[in-house]
N, C-alpha and C. Protein backbone atom coordinates (compact mmCIF):
# COMPACT_ATOMS: atom_id res chain seq x y z
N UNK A 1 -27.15 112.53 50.01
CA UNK A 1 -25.82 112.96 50.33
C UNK A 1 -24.84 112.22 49.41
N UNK A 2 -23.57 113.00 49.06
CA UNK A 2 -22.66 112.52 47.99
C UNK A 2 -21.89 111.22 48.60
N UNK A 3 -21.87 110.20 49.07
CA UNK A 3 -20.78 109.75 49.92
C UNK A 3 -19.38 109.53 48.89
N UNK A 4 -19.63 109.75 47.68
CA UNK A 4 -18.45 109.55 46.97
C UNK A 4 -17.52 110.46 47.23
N UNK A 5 -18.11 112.01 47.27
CA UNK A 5 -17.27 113.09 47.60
C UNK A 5 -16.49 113.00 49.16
N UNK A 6 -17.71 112.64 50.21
CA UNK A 6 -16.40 112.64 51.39
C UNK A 6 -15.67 111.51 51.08
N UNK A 7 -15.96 110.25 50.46
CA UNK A 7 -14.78 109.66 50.62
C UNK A 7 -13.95 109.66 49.76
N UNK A 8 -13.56 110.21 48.39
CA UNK A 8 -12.58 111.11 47.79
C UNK A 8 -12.09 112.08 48.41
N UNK A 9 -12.63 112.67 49.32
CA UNK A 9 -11.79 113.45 50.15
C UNK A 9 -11.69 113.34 51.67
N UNK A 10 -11.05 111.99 52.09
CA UNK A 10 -11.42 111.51 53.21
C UNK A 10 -10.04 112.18 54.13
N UNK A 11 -9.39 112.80 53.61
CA UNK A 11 -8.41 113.52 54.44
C UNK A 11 -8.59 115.03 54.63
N UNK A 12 -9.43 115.11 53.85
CA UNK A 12 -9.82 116.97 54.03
C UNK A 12 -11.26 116.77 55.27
N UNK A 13 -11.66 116.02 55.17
CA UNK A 13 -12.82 115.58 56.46
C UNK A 13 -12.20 115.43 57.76
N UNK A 14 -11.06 114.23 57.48
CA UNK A 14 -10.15 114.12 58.82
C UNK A 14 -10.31 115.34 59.19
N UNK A 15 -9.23 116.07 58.49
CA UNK A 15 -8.29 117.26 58.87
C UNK A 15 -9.20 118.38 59.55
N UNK A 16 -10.79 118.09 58.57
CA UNK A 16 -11.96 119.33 59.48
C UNK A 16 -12.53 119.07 60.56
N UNK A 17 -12.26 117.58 60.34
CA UNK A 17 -13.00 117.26 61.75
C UNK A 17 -12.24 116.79 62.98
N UNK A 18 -10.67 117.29 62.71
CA UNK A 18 -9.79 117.29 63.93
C UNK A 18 -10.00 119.14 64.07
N UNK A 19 -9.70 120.08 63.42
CA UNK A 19 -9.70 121.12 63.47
C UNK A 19 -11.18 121.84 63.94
N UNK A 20 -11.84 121.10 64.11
CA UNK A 20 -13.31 121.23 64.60
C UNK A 20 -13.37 120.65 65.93
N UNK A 21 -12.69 120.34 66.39
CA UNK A 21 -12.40 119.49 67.41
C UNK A 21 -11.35 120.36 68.52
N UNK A 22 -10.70 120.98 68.12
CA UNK A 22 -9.20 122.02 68.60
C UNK A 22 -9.67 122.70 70.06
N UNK A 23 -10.35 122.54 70.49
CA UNK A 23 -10.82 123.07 71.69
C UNK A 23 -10.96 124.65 71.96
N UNK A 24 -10.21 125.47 72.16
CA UNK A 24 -10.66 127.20 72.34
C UNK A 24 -10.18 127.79 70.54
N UNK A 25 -9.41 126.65 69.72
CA UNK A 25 -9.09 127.01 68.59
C UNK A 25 -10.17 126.72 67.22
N UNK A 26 -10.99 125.94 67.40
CA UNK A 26 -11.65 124.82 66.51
C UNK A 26 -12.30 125.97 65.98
N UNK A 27 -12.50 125.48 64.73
CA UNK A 27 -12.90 125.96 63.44
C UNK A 27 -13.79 124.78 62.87
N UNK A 28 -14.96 125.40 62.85
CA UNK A 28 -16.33 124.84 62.19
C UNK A 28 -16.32 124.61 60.73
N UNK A 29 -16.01 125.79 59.78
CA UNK A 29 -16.24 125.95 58.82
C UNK A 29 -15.50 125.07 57.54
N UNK A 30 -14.76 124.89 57.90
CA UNK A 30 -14.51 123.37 56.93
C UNK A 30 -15.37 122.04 56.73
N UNK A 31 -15.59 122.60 58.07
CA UNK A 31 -16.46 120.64 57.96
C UNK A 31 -17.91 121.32 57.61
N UNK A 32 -18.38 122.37 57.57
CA UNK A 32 -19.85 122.66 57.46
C UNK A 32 -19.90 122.97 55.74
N UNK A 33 -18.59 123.08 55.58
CA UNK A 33 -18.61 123.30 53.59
C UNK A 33 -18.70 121.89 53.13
N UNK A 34 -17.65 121.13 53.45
CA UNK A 34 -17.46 119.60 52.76
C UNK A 34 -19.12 119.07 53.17
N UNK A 35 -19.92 118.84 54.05
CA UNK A 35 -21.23 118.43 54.46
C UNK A 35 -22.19 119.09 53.46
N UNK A 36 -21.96 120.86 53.47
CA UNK A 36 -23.31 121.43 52.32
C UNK A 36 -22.80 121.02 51.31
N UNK A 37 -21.62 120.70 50.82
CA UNK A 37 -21.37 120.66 49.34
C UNK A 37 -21.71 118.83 48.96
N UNK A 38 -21.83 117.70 49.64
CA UNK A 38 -22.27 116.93 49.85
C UNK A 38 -23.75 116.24 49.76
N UNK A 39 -24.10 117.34 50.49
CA UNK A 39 -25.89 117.52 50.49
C UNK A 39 -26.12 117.95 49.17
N UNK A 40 -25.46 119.16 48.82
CA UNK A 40 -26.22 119.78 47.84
C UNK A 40 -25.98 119.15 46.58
N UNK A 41 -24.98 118.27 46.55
CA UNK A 41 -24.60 117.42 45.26
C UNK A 41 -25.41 115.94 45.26
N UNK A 42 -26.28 115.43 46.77
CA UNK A 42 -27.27 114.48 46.72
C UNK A 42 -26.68 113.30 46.63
């Protein structure tokens, strides 16, 4: 996993993983991109 990338982008993680969080509103798909793109960069 990249950890350089989430933590260069440690406010776009916040932000997905409050918005993932939103209760009848939450939205997955931010935080499931920043994670594959992470993985897939190793």
């Amino acid at each position: 996993m990249d950890k350089t990338l989430l933590k260069d982008s440690a406010a776009y993680v916040r932000d997905a993983l409050v918005k993932a969080s939103d209760g009848q509103y939450s939205e997955y798909g931010y935080l499931v991109k920043i994670f594959e793109d992470a993985i897939l960069r190793g």
